[in-house]
Every structure is written in C-alpha cells, then in structure tokens.
Protein backbone atom coordinates (compact mmCIF):
# COMPACT_ATOMS: atom_id res chain seq x y z
CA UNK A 1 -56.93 167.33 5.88
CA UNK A 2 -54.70 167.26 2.60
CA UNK A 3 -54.10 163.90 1.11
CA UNK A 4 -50.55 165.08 0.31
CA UNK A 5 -49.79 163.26 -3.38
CA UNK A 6 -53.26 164.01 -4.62
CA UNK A 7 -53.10 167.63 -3.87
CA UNK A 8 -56.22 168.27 -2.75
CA UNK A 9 -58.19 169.49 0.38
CA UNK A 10 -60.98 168.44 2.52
CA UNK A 11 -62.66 170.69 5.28
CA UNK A 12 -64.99 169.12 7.76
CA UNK A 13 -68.01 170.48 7.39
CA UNK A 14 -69.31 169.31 11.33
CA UNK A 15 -68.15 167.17 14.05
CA UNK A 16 -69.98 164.21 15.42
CA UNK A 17 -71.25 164.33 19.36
CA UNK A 18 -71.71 160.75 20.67
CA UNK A 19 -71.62 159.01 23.69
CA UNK A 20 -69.44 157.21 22.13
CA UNK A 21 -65.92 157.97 23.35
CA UNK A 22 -63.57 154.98 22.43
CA UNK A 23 -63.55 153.98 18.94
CA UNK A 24 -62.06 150.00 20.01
CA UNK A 25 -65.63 150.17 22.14
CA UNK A 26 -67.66 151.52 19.83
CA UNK A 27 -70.11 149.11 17.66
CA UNK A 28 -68.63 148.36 14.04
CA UNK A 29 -72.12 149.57 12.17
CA UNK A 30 -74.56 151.47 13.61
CA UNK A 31 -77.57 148.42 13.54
CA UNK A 32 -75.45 146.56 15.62
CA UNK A 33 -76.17 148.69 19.07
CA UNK A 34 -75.03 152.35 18.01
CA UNK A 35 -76.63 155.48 19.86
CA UNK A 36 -78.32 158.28 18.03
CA UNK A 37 -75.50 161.33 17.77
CA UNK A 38 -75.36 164.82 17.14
CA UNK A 39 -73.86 166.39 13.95
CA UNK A 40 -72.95 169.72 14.48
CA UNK A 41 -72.72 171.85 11.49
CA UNK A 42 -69.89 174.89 11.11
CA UNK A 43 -72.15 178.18 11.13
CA UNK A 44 -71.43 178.90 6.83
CA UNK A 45 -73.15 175.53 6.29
CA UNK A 46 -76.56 176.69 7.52
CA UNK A 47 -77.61 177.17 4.11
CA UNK A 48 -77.06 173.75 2.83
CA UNK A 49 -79.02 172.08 6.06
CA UNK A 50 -82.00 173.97 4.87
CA UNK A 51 -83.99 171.61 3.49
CA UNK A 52 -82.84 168.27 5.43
CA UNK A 53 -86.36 167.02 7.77
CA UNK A 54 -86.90 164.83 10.57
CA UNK A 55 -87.01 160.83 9.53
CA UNK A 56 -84.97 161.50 6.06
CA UNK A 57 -82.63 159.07 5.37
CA UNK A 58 -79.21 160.27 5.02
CA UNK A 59 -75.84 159.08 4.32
CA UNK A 60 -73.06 161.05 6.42
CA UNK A 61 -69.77 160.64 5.28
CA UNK A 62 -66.70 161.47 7.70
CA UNK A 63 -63.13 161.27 8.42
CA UNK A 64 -62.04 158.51 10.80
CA UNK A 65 -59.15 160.81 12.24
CA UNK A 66 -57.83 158.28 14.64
CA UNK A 67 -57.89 155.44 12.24
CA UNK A 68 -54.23 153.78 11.00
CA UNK A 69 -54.06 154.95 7.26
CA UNK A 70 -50.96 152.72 6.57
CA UNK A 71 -53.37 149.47 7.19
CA UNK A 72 -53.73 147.61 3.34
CA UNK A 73 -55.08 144.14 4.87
CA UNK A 74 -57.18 143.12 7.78
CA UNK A 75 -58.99 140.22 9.18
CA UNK A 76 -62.83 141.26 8.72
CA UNK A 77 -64.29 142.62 12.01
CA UNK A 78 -61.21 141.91 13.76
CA UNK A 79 -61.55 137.86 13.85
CA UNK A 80 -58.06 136.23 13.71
CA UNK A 81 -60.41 132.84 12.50
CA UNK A 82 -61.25 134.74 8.99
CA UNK A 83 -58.20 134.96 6.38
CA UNK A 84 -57.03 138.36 6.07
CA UNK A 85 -58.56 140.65 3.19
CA UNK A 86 -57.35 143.77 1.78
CA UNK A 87 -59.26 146.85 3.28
CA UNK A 88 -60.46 147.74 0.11
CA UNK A 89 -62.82 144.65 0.05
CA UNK A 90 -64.03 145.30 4.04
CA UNK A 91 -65.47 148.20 6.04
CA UNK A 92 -62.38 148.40 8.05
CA UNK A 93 -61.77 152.34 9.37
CA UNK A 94 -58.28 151.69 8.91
CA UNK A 95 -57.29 152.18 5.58
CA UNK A 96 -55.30 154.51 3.14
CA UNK A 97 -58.25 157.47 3.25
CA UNK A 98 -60.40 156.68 6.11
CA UNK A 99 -63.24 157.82 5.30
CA UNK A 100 -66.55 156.14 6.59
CA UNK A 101 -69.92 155.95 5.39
CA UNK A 102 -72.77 155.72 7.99
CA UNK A 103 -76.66 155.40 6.35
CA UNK A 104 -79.11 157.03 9.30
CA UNK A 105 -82.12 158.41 9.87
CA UNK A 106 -82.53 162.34 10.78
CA UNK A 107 -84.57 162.17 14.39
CA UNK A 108 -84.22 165.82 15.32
CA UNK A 109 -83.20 168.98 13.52
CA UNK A 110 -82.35 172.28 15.48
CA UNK A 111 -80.34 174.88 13.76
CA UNK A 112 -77.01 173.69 12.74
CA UNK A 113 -77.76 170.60 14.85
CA UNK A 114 -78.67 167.09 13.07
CA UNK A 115 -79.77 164.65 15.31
CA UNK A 116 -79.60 160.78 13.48
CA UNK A 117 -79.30 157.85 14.28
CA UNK A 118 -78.10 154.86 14.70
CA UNK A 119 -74.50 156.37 14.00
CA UNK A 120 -71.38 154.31 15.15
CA UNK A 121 -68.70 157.09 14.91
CA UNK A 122 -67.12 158.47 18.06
CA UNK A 123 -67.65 161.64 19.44
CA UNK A 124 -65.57 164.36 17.84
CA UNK A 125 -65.53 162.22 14.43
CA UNK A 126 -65.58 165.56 11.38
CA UNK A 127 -68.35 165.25 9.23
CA UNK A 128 -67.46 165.92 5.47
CA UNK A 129 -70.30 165.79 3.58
CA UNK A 130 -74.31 164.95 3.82
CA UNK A 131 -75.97 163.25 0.65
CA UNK A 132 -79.33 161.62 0.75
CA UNK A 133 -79.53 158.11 0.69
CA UNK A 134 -80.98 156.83 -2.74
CA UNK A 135 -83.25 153.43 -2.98
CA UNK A 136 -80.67 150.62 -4.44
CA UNK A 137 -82.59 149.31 -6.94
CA UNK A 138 -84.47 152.59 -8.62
CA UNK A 139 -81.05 155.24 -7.99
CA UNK A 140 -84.00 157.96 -6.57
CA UNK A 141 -84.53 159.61 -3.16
C-alpha cells in the first residue's frame, strides 16, 4: 500500500481470518457482538510475536482495504437522524487512510497464529502492526 503524495510504504504484516465475511454485516466495534479472529502472521515476523501471551491486551492496527478513502464526512454509525461529522472526529472505516484500530485480548497463540478477540474486522482484513495496549490514565503496559 503506498499513500502516493506522502511517499511512503506500508506492508501488511498478517491478514485477519474471521467469520466475518461482509464488512456492511459486520458489528461496528468489536464489544458490540464481534467473534474472536485469527491473525495470521507472514513467516519473517516470527521473531517479533515472540513474546506476545495468552490474555495480553493488544491493540491491532490494520488496513480497511475495502473501505471508500475519498469519504471526508459521515453521519456517525450510519444514522441519517445524527448531523453529519467529518471522519476525522468518528470511527468511520471510510476515510482518507483507513486504517482501524481494534483493542483485544490474545485468547490463543500458535506459531505465527494470534488468536484475539472480540475483533470486528472482516476476514482477509491485513494486519499492519501489533502494539500493546497501555492503561489510559498511567501511559504503562
């Protein structure tokens, strides 16, 4: 994925296996009904899963490929009743980099396989990074 003005490039890292199939289907955050999901990892990144443990919390971030990246305003969560807002201010996937954040919990680790949960992203989602989620208020893991 190049972001073309910037000049810069971002290689997924993993892809996302879900039941999820349909991203207008799919719930729009994980707490609200999401399935637990596989991230699968590229072989070279076997090194950096090394130390990642069942029930960590993690923060996976990935690249809504499907998403419309020319959307700049949207009524939140799709209701026509709320006055539009620009993207920047919502959690819309549609936006000029689509790139979505998803806080879960590790519930199975097997190789280059991350099971977590609950994660709203559709099956075949890339993965482009892993960070560990850090408590709000103190800024440690």
């Amino acid at each position: 994925m190049t972001t073309g003005d910037a000049g810069f490039v971002v290689h997924a890292v993993g892809r996302v296996e879900s039941t999820l199939t349909d991203p207008t289907a799919a719930p729009k955050q994980g707490h609200e009904g999401a399935p637990d999901a596989w991230l699968v990892f590229e072989p070279g990144m076997r090194d950096a899963l090394a130390d990642l443990r069942v029930g960590d919390r993690i923060v996976v971030l990935t690249w809504f490929d499907r998403a419309d990246r020319s959307v700049l305003r949207v009524h939140p969560r799709g209701d026509r009743s709320v006055p539009e807002q620009g993207v920047f201010a919502t959690r819309s996937p549609g936006r000029p980099n689509p790139i979505g954040l998803h806080p879960v919990r590790i519930v199975a680790v097997d190789g280059l396989r991350l099971r977590v949960g609950p994660l709203e992203a559709v099956d075949g989602t890339p993965v482009l990074d892993v960070k560990p989620q850090l408590d709000v208020e103190t800024g440690i893991l």
